[in-house]
PDBML (XML) file of the C-alpha atoms, coordinates in Angstrom:
<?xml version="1.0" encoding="UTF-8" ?>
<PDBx:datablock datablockName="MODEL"
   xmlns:PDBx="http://pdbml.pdb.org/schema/pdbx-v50.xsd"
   xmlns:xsi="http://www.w3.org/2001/XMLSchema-instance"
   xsi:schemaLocation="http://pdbml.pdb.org/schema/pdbx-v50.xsd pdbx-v50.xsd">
   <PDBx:atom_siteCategory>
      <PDBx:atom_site id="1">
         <PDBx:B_iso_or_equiv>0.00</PDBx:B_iso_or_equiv>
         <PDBx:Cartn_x>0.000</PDBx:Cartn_x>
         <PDBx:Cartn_y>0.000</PDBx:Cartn_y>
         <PDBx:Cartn_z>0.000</PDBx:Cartn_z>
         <PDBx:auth_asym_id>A</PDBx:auth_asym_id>
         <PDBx:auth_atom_id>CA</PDBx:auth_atom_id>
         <PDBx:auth_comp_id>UNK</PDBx:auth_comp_id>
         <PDBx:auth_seq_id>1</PDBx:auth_seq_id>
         <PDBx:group_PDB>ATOM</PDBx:group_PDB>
         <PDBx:label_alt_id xsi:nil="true" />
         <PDBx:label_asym_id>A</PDBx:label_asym_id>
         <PDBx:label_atom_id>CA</PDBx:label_atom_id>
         <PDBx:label_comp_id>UNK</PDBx:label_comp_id>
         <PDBx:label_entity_id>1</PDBx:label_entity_id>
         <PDBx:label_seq_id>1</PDBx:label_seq_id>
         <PDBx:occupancy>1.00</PDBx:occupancy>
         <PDBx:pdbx_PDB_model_num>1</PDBx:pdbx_PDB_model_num>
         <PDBx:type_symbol>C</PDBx:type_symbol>
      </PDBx:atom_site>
      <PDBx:atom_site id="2">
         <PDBx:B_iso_or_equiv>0.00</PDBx:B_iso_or_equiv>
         <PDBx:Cartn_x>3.144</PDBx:Cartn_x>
         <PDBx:Cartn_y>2.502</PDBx:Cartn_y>
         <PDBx:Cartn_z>0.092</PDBx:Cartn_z>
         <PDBx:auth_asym_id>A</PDBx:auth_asym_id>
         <PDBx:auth_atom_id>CA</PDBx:auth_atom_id>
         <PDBx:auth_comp_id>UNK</PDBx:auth_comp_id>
         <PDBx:auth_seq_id>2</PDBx:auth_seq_id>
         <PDBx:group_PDB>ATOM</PDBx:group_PDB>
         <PDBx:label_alt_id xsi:nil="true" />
         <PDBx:label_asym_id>A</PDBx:label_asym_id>
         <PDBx:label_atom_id>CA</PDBx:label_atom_id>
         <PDBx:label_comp_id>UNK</PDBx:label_comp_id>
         <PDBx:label_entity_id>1</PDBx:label_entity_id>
         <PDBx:label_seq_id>2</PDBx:label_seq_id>
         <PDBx:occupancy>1.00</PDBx:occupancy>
         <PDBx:pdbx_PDB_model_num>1</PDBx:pdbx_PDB_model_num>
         <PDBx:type_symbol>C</PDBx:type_symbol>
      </PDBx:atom_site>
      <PDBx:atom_site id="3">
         <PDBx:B_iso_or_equiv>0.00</PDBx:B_iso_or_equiv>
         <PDBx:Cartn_x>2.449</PDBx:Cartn_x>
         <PDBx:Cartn_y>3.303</PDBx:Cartn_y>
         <PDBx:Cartn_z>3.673</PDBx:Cartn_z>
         <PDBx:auth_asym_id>A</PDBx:auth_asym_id>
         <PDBx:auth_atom_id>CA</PDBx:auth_atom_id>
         <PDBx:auth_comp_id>UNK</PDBx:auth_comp_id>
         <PDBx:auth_seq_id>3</PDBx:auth_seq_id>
         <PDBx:group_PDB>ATOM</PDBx:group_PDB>
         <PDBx:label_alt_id xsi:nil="true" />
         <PDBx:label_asym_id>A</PDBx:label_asym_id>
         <PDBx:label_atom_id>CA</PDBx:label_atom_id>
         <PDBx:label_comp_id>UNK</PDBx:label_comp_id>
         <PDBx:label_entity_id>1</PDBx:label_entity_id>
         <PDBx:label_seq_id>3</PDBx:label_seq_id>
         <PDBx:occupancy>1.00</PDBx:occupancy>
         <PDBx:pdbx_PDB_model_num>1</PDBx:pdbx_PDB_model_num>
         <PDBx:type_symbol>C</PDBx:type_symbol>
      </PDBx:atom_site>
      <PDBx:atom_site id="4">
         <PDBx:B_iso_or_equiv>0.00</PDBx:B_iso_or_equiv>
         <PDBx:Cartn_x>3.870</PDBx:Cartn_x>
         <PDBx:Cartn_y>2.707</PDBx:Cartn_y>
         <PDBx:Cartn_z>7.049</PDBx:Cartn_z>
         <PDBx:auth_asym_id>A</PDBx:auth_asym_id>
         <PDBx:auth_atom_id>CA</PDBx:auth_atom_id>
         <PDBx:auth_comp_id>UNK</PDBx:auth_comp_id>
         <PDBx:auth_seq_id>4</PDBx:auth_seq_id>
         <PDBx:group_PDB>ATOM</PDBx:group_PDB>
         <PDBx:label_alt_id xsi:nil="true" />
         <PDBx:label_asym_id>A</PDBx:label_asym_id>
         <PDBx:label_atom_id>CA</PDBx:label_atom_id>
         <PDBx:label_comp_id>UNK</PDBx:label_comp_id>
         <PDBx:label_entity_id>1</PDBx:label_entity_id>
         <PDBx:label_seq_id>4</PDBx:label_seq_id>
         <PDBx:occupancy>1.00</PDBx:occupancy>
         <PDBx:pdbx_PDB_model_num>1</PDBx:pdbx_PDB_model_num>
         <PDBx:type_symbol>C</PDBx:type_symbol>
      </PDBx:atom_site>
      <PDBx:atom_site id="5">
         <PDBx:B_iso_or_equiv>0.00</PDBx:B_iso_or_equiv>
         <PDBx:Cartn_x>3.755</PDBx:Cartn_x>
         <PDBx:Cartn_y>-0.348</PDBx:Cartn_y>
         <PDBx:Cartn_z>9.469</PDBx:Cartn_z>
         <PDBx:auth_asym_id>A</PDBx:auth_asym_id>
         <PDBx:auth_atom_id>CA</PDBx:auth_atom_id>
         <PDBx:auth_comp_id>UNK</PDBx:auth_comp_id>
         <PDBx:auth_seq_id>5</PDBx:auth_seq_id>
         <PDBx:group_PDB>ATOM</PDBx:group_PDB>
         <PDBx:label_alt_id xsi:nil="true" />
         <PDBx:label_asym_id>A</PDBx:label_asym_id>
         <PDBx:label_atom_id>CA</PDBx:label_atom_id>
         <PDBx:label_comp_id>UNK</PDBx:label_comp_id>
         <PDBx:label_entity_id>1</PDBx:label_entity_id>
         <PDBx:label_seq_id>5</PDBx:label_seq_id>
         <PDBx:occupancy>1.00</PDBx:occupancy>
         <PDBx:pdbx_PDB_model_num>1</PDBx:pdbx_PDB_model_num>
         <PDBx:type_symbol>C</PDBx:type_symbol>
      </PDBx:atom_site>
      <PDBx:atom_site id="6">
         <PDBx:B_iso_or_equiv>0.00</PDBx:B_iso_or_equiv>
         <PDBx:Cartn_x>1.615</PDBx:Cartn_x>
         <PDBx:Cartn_y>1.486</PDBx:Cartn_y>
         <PDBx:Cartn_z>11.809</PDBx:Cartn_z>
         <PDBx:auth_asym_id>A</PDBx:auth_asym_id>
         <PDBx:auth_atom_id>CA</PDBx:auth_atom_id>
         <PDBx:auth_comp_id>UNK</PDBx:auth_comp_id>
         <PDBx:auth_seq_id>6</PDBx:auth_seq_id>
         <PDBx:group_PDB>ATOM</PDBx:group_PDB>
         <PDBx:label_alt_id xsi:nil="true" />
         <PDBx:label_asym_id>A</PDBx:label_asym_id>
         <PDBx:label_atom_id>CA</PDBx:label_atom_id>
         <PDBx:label_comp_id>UNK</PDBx:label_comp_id>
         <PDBx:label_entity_id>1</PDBx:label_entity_id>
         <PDBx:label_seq_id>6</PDBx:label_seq_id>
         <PDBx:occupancy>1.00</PDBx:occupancy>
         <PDBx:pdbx_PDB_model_num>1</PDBx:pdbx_PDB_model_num>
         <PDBx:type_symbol>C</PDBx:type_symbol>
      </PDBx:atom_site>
      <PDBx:atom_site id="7">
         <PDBx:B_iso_or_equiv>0.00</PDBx:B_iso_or_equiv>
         <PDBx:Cartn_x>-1.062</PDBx:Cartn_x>
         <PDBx:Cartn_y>2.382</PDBx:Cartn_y>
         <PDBx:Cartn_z>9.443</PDBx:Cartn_z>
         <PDBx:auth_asym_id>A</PDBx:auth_asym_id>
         <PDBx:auth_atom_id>CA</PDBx:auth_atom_id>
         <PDBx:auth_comp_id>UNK</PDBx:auth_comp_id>
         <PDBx:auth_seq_id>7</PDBx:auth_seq_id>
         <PDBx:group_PDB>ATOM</PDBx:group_PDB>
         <PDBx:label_alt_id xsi:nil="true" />
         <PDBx:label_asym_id>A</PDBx:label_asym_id>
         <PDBx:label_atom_id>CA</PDBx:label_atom_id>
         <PDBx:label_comp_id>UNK</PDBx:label_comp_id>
         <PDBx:label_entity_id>1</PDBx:label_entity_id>
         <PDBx:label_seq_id>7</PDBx:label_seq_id>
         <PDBx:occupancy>1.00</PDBx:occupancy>
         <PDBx:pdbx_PDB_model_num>1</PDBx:pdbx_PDB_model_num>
         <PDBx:type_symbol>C</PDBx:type_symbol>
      </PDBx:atom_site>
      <PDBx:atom_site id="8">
         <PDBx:B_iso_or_equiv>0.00</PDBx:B_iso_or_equiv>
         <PDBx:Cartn_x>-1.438</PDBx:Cartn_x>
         <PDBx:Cartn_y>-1.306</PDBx:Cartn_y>
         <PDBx:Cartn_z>8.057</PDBx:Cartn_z>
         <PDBx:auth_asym_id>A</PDBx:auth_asym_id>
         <PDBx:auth_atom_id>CA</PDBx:auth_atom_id>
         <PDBx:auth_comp_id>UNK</PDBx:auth_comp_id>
         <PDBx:auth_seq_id>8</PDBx:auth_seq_id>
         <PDBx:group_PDB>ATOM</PDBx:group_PDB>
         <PDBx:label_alt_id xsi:nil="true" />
         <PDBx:label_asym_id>A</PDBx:label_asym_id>
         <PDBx:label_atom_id>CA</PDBx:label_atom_id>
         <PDBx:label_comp_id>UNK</PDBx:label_comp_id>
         <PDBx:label_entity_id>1</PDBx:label_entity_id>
         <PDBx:label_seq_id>8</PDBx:label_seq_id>
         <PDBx:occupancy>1.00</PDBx:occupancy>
         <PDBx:pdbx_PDB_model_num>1</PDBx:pdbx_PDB_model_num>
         <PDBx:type_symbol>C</PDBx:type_symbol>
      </PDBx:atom_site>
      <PDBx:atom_site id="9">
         <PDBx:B_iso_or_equiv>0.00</PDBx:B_iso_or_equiv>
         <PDBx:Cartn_x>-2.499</PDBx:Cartn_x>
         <PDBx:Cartn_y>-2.146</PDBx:Cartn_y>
         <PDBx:Cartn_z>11.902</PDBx:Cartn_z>
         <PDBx:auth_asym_id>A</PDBx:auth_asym_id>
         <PDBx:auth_atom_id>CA</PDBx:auth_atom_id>
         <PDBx:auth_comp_id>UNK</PDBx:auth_comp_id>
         <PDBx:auth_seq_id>9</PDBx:auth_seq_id>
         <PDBx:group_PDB>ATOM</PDBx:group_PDB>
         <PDBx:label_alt_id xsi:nil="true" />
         <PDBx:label_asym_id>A</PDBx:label_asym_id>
         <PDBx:label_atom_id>CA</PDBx:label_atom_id>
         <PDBx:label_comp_id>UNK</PDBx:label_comp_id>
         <PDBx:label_entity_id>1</PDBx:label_entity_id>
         <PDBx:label_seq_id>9</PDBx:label_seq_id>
         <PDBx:occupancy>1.00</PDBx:occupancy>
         <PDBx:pdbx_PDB_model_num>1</PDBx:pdbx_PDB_model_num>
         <PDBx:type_symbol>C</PDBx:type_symbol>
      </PDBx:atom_site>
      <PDBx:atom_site id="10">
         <PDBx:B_iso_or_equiv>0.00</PDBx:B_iso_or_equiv>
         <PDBx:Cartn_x>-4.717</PDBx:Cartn_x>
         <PDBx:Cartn_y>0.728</PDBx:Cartn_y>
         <PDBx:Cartn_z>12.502</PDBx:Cartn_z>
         <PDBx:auth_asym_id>A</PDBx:auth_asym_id>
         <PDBx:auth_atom_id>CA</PDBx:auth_atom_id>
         <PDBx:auth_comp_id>UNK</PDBx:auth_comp_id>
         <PDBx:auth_seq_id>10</PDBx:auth_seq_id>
         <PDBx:group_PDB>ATOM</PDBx:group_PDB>
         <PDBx:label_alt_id xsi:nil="true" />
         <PDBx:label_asym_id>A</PDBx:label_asym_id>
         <PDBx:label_atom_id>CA</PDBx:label_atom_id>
         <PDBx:label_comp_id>UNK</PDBx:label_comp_id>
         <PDBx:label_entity_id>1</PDBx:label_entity_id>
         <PDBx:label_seq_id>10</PDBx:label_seq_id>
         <PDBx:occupancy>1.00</PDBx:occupancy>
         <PDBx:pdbx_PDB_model_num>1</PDBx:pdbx_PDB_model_num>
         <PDBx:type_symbol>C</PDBx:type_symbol>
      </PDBx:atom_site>
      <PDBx:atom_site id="11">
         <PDBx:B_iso_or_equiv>0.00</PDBx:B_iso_or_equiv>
         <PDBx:Cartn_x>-6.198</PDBx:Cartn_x>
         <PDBx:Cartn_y>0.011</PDBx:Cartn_y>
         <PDBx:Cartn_z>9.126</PDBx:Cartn_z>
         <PDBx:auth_asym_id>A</PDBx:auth_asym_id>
         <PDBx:auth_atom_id>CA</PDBx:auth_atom_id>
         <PDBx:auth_comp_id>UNK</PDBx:auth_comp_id>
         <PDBx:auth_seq_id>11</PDBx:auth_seq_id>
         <PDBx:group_PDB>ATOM</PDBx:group_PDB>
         <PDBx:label_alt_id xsi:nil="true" />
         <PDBx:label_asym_id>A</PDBx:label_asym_id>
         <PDBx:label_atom_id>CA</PDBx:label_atom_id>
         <PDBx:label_comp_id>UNK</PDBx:label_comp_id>
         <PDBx:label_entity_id>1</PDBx:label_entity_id>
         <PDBx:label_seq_id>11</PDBx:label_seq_id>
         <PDBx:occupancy>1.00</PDBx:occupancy>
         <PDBx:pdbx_PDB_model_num>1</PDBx:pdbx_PDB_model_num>
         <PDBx:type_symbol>C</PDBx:type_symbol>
      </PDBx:atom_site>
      <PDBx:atom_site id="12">
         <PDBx:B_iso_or_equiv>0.00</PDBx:B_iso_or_equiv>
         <PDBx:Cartn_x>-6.533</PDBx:Cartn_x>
         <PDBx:Cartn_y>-3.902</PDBx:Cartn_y>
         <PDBx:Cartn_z>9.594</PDBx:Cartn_z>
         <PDBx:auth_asym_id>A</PDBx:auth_asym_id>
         <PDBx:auth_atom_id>CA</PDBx:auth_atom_id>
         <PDBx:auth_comp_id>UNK</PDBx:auth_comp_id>
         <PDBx:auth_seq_id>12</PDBx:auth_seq_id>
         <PDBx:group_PDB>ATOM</PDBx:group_PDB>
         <PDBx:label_alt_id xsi:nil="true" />
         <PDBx:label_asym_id>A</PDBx:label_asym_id>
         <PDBx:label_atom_id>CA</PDBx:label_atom_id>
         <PDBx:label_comp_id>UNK</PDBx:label_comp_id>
         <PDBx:label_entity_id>1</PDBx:label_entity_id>
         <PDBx:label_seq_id>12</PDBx:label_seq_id>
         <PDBx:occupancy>1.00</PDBx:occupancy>
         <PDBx:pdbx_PDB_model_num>1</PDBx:pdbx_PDB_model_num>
         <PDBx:type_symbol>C</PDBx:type_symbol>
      </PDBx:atom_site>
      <PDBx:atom_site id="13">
         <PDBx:B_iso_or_equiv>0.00</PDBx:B_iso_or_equiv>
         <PDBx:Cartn_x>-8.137</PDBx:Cartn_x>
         <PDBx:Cartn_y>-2.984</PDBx:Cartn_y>
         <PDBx:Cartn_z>13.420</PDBx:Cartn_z>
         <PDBx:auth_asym_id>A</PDBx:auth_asym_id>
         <PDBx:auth_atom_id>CA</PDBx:auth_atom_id>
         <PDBx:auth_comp_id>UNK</PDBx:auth_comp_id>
         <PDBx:auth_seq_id>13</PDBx:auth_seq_id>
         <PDBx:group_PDB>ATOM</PDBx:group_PDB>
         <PDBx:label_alt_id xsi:nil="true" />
         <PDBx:label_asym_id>A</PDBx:label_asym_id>
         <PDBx:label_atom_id>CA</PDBx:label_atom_id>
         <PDBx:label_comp_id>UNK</PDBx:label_comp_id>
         <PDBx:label_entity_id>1</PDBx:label_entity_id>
         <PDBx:label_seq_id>13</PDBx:label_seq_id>
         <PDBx:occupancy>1.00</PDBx:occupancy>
         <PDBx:pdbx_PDB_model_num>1</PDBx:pdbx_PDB_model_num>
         <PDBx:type_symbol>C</PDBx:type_symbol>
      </PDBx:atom_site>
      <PDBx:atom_site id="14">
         <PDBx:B_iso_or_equiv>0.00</PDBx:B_iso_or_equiv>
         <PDBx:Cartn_x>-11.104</PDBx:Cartn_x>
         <PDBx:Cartn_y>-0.944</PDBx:Cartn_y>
         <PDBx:Cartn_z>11.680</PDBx:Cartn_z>
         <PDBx:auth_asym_id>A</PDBx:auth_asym_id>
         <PDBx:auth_atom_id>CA</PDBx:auth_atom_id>
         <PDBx:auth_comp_id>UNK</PDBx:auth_comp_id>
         <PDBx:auth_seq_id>14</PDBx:auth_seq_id>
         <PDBx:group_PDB>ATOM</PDBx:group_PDB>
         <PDBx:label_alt_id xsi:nil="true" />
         <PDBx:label_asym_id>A</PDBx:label_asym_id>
         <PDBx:label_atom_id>CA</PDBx:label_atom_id>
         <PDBx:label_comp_id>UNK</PDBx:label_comp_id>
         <PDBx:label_entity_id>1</PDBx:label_entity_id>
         <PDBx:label_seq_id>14</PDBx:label_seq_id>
         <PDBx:occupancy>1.00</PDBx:occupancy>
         <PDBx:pdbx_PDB_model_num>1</PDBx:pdbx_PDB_model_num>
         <PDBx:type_symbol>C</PDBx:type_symbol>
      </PDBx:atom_site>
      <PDBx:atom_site id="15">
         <PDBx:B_iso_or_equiv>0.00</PDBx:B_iso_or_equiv>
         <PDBx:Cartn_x>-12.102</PDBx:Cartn_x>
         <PDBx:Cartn_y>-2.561</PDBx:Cartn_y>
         <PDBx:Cartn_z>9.134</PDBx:Cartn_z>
         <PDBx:auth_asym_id>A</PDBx:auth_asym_id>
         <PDBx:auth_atom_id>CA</PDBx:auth_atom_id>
         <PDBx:auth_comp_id>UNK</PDBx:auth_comp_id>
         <PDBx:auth_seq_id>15</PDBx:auth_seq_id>
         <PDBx:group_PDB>ATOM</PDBx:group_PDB>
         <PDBx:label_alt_id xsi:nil="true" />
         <PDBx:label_asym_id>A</PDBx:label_asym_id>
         <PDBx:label_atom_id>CA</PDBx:label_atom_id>
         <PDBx:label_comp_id>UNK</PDBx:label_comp_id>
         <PDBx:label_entity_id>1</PDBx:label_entity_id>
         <PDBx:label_seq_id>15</PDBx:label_seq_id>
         <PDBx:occupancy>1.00</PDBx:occupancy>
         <PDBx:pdbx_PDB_model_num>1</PDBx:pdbx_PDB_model_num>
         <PDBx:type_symbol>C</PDBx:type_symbol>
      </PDBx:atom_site>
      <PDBx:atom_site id="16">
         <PDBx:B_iso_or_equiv>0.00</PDBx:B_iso_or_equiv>
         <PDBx:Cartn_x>-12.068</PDBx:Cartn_x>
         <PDBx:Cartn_y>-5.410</PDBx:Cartn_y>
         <PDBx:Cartn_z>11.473</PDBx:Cartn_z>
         <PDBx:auth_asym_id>A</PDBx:auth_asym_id>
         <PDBx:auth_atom_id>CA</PDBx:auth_atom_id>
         <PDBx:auth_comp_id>UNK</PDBx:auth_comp_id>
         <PDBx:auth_seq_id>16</PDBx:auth_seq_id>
         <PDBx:group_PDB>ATOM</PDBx:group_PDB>
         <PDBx:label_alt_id xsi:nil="true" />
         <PDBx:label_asym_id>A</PDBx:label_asym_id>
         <PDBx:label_atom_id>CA</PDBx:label_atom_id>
         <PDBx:label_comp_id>UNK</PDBx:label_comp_id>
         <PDBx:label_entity_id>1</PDBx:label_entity_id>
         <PDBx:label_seq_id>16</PDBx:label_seq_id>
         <PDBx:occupancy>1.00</PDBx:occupancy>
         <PDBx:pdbx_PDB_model_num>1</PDBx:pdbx_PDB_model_num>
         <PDBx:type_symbol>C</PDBx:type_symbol>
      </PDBx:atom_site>
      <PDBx:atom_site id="17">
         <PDBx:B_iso_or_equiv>0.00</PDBx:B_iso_or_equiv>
         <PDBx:Cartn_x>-14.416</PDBx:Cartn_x>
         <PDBx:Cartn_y>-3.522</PDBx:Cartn_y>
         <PDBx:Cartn_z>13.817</PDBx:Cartn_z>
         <PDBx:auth_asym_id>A</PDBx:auth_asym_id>
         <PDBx:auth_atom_id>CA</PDBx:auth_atom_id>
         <PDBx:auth_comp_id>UNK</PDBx:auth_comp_id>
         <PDBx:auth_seq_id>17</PDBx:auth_seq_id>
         <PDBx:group_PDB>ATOM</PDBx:group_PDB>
         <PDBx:label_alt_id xsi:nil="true" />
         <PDBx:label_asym_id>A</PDBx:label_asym_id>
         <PDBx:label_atom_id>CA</PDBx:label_atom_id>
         <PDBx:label_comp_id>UNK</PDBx:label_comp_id>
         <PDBx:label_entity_id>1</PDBx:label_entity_id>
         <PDBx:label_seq_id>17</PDBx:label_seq_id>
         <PDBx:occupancy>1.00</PDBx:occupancy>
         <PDBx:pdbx_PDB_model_num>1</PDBx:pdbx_PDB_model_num>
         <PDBx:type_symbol>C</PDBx:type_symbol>
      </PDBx:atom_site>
      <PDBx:atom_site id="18">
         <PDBx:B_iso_or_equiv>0.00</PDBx:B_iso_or_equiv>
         <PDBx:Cartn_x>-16.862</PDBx:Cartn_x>
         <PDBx:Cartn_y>-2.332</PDBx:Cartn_y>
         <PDBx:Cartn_z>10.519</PDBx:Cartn_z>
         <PDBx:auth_asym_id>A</PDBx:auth_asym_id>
         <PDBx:auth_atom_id>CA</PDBx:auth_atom_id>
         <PDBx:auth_comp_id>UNK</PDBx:auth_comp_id>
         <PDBx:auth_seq_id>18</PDBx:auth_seq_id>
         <PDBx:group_PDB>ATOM</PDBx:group_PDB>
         <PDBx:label_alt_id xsi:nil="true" />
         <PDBx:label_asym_id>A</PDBx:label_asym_id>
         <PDBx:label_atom_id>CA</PDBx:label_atom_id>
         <PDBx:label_comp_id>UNK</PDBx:label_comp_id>
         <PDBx:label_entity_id>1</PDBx:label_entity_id>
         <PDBx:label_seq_id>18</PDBx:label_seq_id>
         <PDBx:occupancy>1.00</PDBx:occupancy>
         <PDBx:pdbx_PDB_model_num>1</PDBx:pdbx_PDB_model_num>
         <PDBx:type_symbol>C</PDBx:type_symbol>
      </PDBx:atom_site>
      <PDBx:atom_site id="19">
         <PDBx:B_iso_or_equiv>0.00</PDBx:B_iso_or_equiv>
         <PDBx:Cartn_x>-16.943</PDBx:Cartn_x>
         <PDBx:Cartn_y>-5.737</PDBx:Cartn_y>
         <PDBx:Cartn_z>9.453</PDBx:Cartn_z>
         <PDBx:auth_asym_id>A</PDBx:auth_asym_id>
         <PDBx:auth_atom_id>CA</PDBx:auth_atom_id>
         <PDBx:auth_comp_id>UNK</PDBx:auth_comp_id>
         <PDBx:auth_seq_id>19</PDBx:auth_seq_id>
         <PDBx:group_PDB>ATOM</PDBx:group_PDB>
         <PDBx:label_alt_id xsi:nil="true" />
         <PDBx:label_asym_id>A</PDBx:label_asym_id>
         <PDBx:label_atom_id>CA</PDBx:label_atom_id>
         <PDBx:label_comp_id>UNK</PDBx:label_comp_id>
         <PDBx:label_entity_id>1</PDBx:label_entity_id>
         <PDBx:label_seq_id>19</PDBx:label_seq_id>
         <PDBx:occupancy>1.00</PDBx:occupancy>
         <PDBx:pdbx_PDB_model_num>1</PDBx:pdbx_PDB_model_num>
         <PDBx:type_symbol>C</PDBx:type_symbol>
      </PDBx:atom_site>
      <PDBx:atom_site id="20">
         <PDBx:B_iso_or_equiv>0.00</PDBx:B_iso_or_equiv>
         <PDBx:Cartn_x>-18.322</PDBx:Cartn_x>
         <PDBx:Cartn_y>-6.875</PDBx:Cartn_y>
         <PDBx:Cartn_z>12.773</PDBx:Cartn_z>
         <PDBx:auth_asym_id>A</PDBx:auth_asym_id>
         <PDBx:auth_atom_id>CA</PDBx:auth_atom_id>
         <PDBx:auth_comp_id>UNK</PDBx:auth_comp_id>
         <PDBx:auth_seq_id>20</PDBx:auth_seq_id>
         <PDBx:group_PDB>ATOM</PDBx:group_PDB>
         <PDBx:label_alt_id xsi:nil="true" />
         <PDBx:label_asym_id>A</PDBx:label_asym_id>
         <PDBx:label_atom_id>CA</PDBx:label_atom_id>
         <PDBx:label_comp_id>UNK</PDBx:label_comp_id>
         <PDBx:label_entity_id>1</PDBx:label_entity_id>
         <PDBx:label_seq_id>20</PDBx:label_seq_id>
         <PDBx:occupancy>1.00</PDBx:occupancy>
         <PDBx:pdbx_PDB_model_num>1</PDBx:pdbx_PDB_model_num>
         <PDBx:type_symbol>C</PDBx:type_symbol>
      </PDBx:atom_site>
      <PDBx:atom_site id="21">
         <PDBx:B_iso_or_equiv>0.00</PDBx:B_iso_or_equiv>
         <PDBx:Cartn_x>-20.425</PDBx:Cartn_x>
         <PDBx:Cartn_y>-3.647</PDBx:Cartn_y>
         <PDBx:Cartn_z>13.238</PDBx:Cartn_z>
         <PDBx:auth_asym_id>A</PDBx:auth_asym_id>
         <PDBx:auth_atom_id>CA</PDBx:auth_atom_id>
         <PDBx:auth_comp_id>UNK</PDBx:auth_comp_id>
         <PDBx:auth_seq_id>21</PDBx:auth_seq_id>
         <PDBx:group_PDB>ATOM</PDBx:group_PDB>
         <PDBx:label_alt_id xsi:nil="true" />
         <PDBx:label_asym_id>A</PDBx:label_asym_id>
         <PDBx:label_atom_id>CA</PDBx:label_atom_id>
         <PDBx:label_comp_id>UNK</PDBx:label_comp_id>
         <PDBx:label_entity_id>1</PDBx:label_entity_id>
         <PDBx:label_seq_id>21</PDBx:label_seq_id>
         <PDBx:occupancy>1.00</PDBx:occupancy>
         <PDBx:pdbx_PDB_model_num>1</PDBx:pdbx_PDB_model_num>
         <PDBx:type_symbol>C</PDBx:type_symbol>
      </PDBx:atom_site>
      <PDBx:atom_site id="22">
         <PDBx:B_iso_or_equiv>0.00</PDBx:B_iso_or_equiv>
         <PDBx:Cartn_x>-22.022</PDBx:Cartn_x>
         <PDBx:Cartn_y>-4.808</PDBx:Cartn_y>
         <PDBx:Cartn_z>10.196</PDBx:Cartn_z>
         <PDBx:auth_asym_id>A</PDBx:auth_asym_id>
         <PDBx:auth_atom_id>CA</PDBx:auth_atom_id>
         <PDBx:auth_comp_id>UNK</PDBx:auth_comp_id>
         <PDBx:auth_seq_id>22</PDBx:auth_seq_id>
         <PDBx:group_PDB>ATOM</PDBx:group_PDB>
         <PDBx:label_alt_id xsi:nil="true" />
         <PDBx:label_asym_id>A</PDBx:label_asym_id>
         <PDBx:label_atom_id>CA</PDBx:label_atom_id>
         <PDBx:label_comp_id>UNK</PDBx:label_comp_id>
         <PDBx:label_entity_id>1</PDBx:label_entity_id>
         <PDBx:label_seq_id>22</PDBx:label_seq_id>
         <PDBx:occupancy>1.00</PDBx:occupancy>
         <PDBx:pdbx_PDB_model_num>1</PDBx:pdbx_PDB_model_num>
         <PDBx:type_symbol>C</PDBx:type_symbol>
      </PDBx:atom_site>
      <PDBx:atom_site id="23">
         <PDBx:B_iso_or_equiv>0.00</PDBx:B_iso_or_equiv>
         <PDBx:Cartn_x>-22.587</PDBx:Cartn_x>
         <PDBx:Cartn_y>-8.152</PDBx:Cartn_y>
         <PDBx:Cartn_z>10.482</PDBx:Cartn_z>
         <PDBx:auth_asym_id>A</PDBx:auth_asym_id>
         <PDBx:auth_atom_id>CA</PDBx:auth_atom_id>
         <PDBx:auth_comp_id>UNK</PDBx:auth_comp_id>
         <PDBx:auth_seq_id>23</PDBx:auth_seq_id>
         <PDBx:group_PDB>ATOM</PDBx:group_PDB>
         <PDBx:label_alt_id xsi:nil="true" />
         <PDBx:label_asym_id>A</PDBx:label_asym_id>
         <PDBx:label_atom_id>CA</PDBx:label_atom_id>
         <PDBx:label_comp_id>UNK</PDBx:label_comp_id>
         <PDBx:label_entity_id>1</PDBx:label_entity_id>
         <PDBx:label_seq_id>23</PDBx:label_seq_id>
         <PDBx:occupancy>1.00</PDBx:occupancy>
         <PDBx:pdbx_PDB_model_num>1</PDBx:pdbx_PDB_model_num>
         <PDBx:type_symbol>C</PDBx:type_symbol>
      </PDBx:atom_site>
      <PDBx:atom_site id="24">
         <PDBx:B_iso_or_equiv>0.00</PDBx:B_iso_or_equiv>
         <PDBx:Cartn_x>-23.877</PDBx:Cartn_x>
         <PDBx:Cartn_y>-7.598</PDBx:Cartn_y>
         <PDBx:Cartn_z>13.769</PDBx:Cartn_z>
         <PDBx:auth_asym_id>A</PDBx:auth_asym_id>
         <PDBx:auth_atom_id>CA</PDBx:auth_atom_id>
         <PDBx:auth_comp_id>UNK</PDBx:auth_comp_id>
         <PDBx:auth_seq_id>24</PDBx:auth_seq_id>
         <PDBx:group_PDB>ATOM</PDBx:group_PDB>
         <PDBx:label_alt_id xsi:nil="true" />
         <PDBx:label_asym_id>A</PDBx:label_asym_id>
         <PDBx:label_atom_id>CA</PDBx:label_atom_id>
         <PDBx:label_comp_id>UNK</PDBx:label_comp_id>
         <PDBx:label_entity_id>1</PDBx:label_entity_id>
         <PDBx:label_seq_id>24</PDBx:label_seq_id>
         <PDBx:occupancy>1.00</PDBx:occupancy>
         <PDBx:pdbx_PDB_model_num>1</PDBx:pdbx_PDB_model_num>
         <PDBx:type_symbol>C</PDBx:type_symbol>
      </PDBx:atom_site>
   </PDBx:atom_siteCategory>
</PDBx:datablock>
């Protein structure tokens, strides 16, 4: 993604969270 290391894991963590926020 050209970006850092940090912002893959922040990234990964929310969609994460939206997936499960809309699955419910």
């Amino acid at each position: 993604c050209g970006r850092t290391e940090s912002w893959a894991r922040v990234t990964y963590h929310r969609a994460k969270c939206k997936l499960m926020e809309r699955m419910g």
